[in-house]
Protein backbone atom coordinates (compact mmCIF):
# COMPACT_ATOMS: atom_id res chain seq x y z
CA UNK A 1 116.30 67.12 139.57
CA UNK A 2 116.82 66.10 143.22
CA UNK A 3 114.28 68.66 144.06
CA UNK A 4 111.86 67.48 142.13
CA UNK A 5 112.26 63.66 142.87
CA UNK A 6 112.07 64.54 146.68
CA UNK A 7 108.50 65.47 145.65
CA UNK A 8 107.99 62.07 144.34
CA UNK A 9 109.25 60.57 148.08
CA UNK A 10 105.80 59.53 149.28
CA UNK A 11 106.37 56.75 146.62
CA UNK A 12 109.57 56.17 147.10
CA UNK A 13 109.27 53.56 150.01
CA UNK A 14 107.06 51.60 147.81
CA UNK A 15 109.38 51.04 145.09
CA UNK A 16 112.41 50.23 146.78
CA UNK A 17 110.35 47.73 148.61
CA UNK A 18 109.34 46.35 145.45
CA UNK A 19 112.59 45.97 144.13
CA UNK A 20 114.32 44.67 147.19
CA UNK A 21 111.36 41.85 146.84
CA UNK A 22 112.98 41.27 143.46
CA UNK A 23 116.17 41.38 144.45
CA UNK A 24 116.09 38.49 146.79
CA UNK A 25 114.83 36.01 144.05
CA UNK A 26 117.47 37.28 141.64
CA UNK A 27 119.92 37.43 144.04
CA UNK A 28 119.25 33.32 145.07
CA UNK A 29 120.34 32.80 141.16
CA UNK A 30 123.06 35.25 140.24
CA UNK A 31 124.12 36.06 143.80
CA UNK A 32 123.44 39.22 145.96
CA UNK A 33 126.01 41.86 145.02
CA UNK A 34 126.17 40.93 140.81
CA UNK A 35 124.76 43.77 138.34
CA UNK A 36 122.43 40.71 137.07
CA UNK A 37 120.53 40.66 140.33
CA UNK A 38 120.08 44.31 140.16
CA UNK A 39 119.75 45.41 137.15
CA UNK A 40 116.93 42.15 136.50
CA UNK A 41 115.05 43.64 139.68
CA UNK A 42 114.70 47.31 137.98
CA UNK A 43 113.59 45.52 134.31
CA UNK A 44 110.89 43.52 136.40
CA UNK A 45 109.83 46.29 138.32
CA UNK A 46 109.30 48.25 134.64
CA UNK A 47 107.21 45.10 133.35
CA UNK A 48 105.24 45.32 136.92
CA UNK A 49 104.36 49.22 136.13
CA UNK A 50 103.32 48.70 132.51
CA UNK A 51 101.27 46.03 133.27
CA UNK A 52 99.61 47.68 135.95
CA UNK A 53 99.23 50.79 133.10
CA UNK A 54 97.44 48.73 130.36
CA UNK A 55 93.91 49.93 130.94
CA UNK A 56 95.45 53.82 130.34
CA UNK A 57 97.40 52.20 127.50
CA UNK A 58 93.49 51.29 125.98
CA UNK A 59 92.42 54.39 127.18
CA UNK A 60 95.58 56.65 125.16
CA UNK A 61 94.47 54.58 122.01
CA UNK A 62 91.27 55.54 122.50
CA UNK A 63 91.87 58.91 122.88
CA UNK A 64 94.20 59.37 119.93
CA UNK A 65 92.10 57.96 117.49
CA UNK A 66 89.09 60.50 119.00
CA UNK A 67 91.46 63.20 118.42
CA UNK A 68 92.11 62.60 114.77
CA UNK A 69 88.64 62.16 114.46
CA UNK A 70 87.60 65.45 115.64
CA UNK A 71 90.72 67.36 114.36
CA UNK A 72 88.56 68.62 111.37
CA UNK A 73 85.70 69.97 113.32
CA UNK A 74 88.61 71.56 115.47
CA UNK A 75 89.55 72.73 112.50
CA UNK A 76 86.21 74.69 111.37
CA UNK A 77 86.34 76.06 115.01
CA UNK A 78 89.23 77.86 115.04
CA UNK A 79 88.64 79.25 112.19
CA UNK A 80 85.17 80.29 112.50
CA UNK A 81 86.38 81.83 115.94
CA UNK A 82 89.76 82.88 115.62
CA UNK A 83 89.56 86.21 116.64
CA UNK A 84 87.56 85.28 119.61
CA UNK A 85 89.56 83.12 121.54
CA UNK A 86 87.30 82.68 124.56
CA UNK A 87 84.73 81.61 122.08
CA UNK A 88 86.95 79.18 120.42
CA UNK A 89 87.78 77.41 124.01
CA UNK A 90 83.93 77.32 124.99
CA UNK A 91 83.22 75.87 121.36
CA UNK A 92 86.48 73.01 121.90
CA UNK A 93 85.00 72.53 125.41
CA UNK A 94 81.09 71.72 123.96
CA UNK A 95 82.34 69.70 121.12
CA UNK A 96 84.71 67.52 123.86
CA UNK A 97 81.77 66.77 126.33
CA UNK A 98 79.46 66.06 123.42
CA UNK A 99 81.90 63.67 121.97
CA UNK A 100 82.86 62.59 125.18
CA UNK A 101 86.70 62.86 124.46
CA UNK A 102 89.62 63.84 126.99
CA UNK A 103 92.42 65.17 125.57
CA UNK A 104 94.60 64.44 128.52
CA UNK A 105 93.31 60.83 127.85
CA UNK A 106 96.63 60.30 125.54
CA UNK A 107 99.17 62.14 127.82
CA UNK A 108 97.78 59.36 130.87
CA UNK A 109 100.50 56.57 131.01
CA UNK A 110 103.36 58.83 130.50
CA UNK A 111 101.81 60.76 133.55
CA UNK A 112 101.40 57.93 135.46
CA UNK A 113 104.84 57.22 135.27
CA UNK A 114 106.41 60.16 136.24
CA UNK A 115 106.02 59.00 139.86
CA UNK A 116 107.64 55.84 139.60
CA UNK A 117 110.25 57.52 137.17
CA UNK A 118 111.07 60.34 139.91
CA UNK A 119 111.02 57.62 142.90
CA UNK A 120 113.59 55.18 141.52
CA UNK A 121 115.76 58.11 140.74
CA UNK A 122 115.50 59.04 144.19
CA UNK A 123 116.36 55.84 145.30
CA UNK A 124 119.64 54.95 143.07
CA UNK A 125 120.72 58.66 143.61
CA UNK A 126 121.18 57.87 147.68
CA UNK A 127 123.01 54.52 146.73
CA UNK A 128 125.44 56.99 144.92
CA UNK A 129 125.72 59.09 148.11
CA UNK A 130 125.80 56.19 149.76
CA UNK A 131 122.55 57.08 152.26
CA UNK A 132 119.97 54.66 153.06
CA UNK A 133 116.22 54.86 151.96
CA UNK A 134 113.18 53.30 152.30
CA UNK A 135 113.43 49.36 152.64
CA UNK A 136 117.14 49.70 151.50
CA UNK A 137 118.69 49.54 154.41
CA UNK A 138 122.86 50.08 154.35
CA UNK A 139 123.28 46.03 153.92
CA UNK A 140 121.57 46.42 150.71
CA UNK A 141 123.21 49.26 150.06
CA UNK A 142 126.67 48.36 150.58
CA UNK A 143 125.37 45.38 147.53
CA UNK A 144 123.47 47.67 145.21
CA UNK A 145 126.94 49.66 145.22
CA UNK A 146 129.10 46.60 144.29
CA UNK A 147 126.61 46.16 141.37
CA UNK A 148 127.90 46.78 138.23
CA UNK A 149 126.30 46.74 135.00
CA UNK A 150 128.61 45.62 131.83
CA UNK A 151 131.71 47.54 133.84
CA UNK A 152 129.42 50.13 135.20
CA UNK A 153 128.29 50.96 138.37
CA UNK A 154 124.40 50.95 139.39
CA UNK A 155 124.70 54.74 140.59
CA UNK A 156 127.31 56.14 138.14
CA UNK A 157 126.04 58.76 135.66
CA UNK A 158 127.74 59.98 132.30
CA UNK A 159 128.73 63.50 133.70
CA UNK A 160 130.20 61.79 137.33
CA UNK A 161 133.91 63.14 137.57
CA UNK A 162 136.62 60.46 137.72
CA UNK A 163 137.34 60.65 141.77
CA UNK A 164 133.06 59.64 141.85
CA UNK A 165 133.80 56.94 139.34
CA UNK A 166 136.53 55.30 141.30
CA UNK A 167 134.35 55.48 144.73
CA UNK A 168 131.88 52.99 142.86
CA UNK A 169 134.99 51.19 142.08
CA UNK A 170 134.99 51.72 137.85
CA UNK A 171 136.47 53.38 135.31
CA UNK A 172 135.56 56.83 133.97
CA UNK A 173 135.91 55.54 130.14
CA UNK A 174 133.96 52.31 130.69
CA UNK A 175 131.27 53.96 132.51
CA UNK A 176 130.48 56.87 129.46
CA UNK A 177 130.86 54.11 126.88
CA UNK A 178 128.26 52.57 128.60
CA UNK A 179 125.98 55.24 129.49
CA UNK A 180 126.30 56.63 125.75
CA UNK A 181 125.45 53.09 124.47
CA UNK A 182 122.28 53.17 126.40
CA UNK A 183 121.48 56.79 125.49
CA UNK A 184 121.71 56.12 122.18
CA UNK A 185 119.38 52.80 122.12
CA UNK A 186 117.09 54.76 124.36
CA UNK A 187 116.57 57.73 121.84
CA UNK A 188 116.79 55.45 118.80
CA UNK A 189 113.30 53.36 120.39
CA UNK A 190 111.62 56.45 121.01
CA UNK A 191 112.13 57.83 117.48
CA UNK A 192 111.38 54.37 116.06
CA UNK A 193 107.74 54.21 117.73
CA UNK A 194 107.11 57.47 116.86
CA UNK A 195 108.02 56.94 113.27
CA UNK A 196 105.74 53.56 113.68
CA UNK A 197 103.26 55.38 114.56
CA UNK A 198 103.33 58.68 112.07
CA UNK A 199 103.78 56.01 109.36
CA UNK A 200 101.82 53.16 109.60
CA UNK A 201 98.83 53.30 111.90
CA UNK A 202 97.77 57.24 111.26
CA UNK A 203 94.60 57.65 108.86
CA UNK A 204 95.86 59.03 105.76
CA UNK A 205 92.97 60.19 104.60
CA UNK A 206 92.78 62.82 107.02
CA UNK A 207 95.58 66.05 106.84
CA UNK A 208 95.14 67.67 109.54
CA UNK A 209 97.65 69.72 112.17
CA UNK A 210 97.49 67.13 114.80
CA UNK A 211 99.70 64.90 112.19
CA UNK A 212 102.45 67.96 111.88
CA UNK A 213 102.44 68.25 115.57
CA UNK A 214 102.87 64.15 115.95
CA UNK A 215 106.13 64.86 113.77
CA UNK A 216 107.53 67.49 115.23
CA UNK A 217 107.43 65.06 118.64
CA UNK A 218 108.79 62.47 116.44
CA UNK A 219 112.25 63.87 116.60
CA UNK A 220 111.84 66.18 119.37
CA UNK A 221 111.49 63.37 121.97
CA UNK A 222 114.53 61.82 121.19
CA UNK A 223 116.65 64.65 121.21
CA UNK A 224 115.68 65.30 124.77
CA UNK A 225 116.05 61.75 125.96
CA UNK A 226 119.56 62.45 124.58
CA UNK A 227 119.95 65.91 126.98
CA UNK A 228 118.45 65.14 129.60
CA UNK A 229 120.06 60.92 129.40
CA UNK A 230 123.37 61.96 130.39
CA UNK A 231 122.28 62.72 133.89
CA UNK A 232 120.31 60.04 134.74
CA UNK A 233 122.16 57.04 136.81
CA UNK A 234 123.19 53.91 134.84
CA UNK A 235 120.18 52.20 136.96
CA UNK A 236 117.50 55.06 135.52
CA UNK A 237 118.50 54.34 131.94
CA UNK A 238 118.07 50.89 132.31
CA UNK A 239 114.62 51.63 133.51
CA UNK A 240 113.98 53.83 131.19
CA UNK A 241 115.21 51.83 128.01
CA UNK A 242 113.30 48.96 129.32
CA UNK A 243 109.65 50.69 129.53
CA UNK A 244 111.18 52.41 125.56
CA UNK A 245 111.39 48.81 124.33
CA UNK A 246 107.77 47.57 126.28
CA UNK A 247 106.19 50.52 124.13
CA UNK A 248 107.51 49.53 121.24
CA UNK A 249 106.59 46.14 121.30
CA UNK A 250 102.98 47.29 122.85
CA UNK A 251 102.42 49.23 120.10
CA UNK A 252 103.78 47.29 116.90
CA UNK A 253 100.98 44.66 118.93
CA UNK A 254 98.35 47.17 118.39
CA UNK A 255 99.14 48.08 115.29
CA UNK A 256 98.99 44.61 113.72
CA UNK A 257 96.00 43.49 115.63
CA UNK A 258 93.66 46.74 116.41
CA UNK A 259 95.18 49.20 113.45
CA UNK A 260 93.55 53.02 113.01
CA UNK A 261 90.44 53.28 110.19
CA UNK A 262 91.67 54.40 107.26
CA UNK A 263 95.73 54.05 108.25
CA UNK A 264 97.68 51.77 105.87
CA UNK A 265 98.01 49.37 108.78
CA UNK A 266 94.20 48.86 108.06
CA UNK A 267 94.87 48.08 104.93
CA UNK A 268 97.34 45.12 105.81
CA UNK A 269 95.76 43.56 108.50
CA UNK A 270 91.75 43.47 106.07
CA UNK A 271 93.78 41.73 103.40
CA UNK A 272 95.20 39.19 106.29
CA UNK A 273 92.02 38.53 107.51
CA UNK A 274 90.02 38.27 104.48
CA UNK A 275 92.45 35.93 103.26
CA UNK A 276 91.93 34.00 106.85
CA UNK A 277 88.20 34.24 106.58
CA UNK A 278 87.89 32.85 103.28
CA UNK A 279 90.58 30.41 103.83
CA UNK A 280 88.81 28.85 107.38
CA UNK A 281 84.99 29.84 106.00
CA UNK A 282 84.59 31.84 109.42
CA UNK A 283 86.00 34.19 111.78
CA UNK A 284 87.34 32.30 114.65
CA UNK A 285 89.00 35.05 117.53
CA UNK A 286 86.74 37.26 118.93
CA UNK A 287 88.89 40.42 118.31
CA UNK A 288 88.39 39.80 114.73
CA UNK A 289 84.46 39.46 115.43
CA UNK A 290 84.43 42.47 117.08
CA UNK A 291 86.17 44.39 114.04
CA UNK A 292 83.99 43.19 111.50
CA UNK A 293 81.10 44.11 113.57
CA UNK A 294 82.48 47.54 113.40
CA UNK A 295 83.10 47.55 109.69
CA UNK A 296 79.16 46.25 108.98
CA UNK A 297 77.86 48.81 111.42
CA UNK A 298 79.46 51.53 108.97
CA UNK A 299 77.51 50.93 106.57
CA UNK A 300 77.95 53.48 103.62
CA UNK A 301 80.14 55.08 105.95
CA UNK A 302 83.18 52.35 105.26
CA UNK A 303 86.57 53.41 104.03
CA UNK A 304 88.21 52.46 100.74
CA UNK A 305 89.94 49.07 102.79
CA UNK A 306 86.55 48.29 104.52
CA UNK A 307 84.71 48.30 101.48
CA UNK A 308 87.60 46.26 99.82
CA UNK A 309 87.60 43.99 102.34
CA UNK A 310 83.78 42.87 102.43
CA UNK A 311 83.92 42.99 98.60
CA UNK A 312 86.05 40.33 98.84
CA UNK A 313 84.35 38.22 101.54
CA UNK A 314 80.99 38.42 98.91
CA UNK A 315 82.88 37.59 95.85
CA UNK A 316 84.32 34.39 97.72
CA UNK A 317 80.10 33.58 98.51
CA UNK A 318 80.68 34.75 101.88
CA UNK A 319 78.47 37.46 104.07
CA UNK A 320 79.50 39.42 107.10
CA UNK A 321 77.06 39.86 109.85
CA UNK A 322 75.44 42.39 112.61
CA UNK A 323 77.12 40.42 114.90
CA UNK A 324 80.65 39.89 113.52
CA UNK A 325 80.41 36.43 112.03
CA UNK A 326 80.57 35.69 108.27
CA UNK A 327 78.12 33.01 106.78
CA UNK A 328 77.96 31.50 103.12
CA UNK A 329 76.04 33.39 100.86
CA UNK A 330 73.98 31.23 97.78
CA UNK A 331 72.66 34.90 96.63
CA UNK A 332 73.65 36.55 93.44
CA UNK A 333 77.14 38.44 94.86
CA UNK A 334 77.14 42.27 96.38
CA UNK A 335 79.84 44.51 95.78
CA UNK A 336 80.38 47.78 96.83
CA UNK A 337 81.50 50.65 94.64
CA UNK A 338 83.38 53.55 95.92
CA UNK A 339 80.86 55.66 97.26
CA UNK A 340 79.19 52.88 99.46
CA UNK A 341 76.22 51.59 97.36
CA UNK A 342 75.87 47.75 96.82
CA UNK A 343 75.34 46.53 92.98
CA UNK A 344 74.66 42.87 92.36
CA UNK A 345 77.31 41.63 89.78
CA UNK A 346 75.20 39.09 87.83
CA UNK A 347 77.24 37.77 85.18
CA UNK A 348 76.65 39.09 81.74
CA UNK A 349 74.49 37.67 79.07
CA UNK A 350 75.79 36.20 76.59
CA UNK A 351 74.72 37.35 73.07
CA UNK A 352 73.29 35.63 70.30
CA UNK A 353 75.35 35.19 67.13
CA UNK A 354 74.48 36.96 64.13
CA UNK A 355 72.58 35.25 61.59
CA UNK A 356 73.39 34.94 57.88
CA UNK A 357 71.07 37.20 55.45
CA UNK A 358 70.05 33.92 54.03
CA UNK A 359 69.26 32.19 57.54
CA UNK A 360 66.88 35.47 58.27
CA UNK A 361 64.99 35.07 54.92
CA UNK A 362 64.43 31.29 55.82
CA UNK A 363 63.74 32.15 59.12
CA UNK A 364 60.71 34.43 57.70
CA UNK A 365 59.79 31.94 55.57
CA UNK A 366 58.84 29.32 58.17
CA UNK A 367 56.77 31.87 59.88
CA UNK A 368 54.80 32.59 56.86
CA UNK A 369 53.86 29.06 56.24
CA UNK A 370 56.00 28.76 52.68
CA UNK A 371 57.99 26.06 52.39
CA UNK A 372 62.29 26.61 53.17
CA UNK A 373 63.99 27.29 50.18
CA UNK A 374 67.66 25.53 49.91
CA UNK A 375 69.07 28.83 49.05
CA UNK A 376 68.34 32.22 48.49
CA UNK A 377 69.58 34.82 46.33
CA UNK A 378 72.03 37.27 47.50
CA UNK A 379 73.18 40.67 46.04
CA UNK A 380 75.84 39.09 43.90
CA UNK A 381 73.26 35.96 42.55
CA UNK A 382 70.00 37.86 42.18
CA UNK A 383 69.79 39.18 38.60
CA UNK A 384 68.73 43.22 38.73
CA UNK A 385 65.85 42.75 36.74
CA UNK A 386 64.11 39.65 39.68
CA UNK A 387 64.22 42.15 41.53
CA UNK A 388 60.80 44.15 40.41
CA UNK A 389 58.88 40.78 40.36
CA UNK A 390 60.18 39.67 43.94
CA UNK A 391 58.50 42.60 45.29
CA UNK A 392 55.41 41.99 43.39
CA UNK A 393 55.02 38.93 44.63
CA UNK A 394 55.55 39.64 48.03
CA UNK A 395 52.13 42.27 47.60
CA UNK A 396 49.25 40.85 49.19
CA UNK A 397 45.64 42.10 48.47
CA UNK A 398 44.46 43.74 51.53
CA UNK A 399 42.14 41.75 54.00
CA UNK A 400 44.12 38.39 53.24
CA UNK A 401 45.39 36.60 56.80
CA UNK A 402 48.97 35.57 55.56
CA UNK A 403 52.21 37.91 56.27
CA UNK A 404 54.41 39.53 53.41
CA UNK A 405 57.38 37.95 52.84
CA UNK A 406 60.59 40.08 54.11
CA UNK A 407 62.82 41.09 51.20
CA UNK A 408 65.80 42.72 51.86
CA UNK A 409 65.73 46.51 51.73
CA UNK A 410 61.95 46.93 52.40
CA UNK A 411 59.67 47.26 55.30
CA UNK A 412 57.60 44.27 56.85
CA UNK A 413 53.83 44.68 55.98
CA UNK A 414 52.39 45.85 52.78
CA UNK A 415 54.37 47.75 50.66
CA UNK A 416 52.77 51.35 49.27
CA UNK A 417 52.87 50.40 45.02
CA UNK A 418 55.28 53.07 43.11
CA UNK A 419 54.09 55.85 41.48
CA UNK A 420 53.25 54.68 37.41
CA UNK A 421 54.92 58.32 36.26
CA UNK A 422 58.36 56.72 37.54
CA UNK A 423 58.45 53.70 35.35
């Protein structure tokens, strides 16, 4: 590990300057040689890298959710070409520049880091071999030595022997309780943003191997933050737990606020904001403006939370926008179905009730110009032999102007007379 740090040293001069710089305005409130002073000093100087890392952070995000995208096409790739392998890289490489996604794009702030990782090990391994470097000079060291953080030394390290315990003036038990403490709350935030990640903000609609491969990292990570924990100085855990918990809280940010297409995230924050939108009559941040913009640019290309989500806006008389904004609607409402297409949901019309056999025959009556009988015979009233003469009095002689009379069980019009043989 030394080796490798000392390849880190051209940044090394930086970093201890920057935390010296810290040092002397924690060191005016907790005093100079306190564990307070020092340890505060390495927490700010993790806040002062991540901040400076945000655009990568923006760019990762982007880059993930271009690799999910593409995984399926990647996909159709390898197996179109999988016993040419030179064609399958060529293929990756043209469908990368067309899409205009980097791949390394995701791996960026964790390689940005490595530098500043490597340099501040540098730097609290010296104080522990009590050597100078860069803008410590030995007055500062002689302080950052006295530090102690909750019983343990600034420089100690889980594996340090018991005779390199009591140099740093500690103990060998309260420095591994320590140590493991951190270790523990260092592997346990990795594996909890991970697990964030894989189960909230990943589209589920999508199965592809990029998710088994974002799992297998999920508890692979931790395990070597464990190994790999137990040699870094006290002062390198606390670095390294603090940037853990910044990416934790960065993320659970995201999630809530910019969540993945499709991821069940998505589906929380659409139901927030619809219930927002409709609430206020408008969307009022511009981060929301810019999502809806994104959702109507989709078109019939929406998601089953997208679609939900502006089905709700138009059943509360409200219309999202080109440009992100929502307006009242006075139009008949528009809602979605599943695959995409809009139907207008009119509301239905209401049937007429069913007249009464006797309210039809009076009803015919009035159009025929005779005048409306009180009554009128039903089945159970009319005698079987009115019958005969109630259809002979509804014929008409042809050429006359007036309309038969309905009777029940016959035809409108004029009725064809029976044949004589069946009387």
């Amino acid at each position: 590990m030394d080796t490798i740090a000392s390849l880190f040293s051209f940044i090394t001069t930086p970093v201890s300057w920057v935390i010296v710089q810290f040092h002397k305005v924690y060191g005016a409130l907790f005093g100079d040689d306190t564990g307070w002073a020092w340890g505060l000093s390495i927490v700010s100087l993790v806040i002062l890298i991540r901040i400076c890392l945000i655009p990568l952070f923006v760019k990762q995000i982007k880059a993930t959710r271009a690799m999910q995208t593409l995984q399926p096409e990647m996909k159709k790739i390898q197996e179109r070409y999988k016993n040419d392998k030179q064609r399958q890289s060529e293929e990756m490489m043209k469908l990368y520049k067309e899409t205009g996604t980097n791949p390394l794009s995701s791996c960026l702030p964790i390689l940005a880091q490595s530098p500043f990782f490597f340099a501040l090990y540098h730097v609290l391994n010296s104080i522990a071999n009590n050597d100078t470097v860069g803008a410590i000079n030995q007055s500062l060291l002689d302080s950052a030595q006295k530090a102690h953080i909750f019983g343990a030394p600034l420089a100690a390290k889980f594996t340090d022997s018991s005779s390199d315990v009591a140099a740093l003036d500690a103990s060998l038990t309260t420095v591994r309780i320590v140590t493991a403490v951190m270790i523990v709350l260092m592997s346990a935030s990795q594996f909890y943003t991970q697990r964030q990640l894989m189960t909230k903000n990943v589209d589920t609609t999508v199965k592809t191997p990029f998710m088994q491969q974002q799992k297998m990292l999920m508890y692979i990570f931790p395990i070597m933050f464990a190994v790999f924990g137990i040699n870094f100085p006290v002062g390198v855990l606390v670095y390294w737990l603090t940037t853990n918990v910044w990416t934790m809280g960065q993320q659970m940010y995201v999630i809530r606020n910019n969540p993945t297409p499709g991821s069940k995230a998505q589906s929380a924050y659409l139901e927030r904001l619809t219930k927002h939108v409709t609430h206020h009559g408008k969307v009022r941040r511009r981060s929301e403006r810019v999502i809806v913009k994104a959702i109507v640019a989709k078109g019939r290309d929406r998601n089953e939370y997208e679609r939900k989500f502006i089905n709700g806006l138009n059943k509360a008389g409200l219309a999202a926008q080109s440009d992100g904004t929502v307006l009242k609607s006075e139009t008949a409402v528009a809602v979605e179905t599943e695959d995409g297409t809009p139907t207008t949901a009119t509301p239905k019309r209401q049937q007429p009730k069913r007249q009464s056999k006797s309210r039809r025959q009076s009803g015919a009556a009035k159009v025929a110009g005779e005048p409306d009988t009180k009554t009128s015979l039903t089945k159970s009233d009319a005698p079987e032999d009115a019958k005969p003469s109630a259809a002979k009095k509804g014929a008409q002689k042809p050429g006359s102007g007036t309309r038969s009379k309905a009777q029940s069980g016959q035809r409108k019009g004029p009725q064809r007379p029976k044949s004589p043989s069946k009387k």
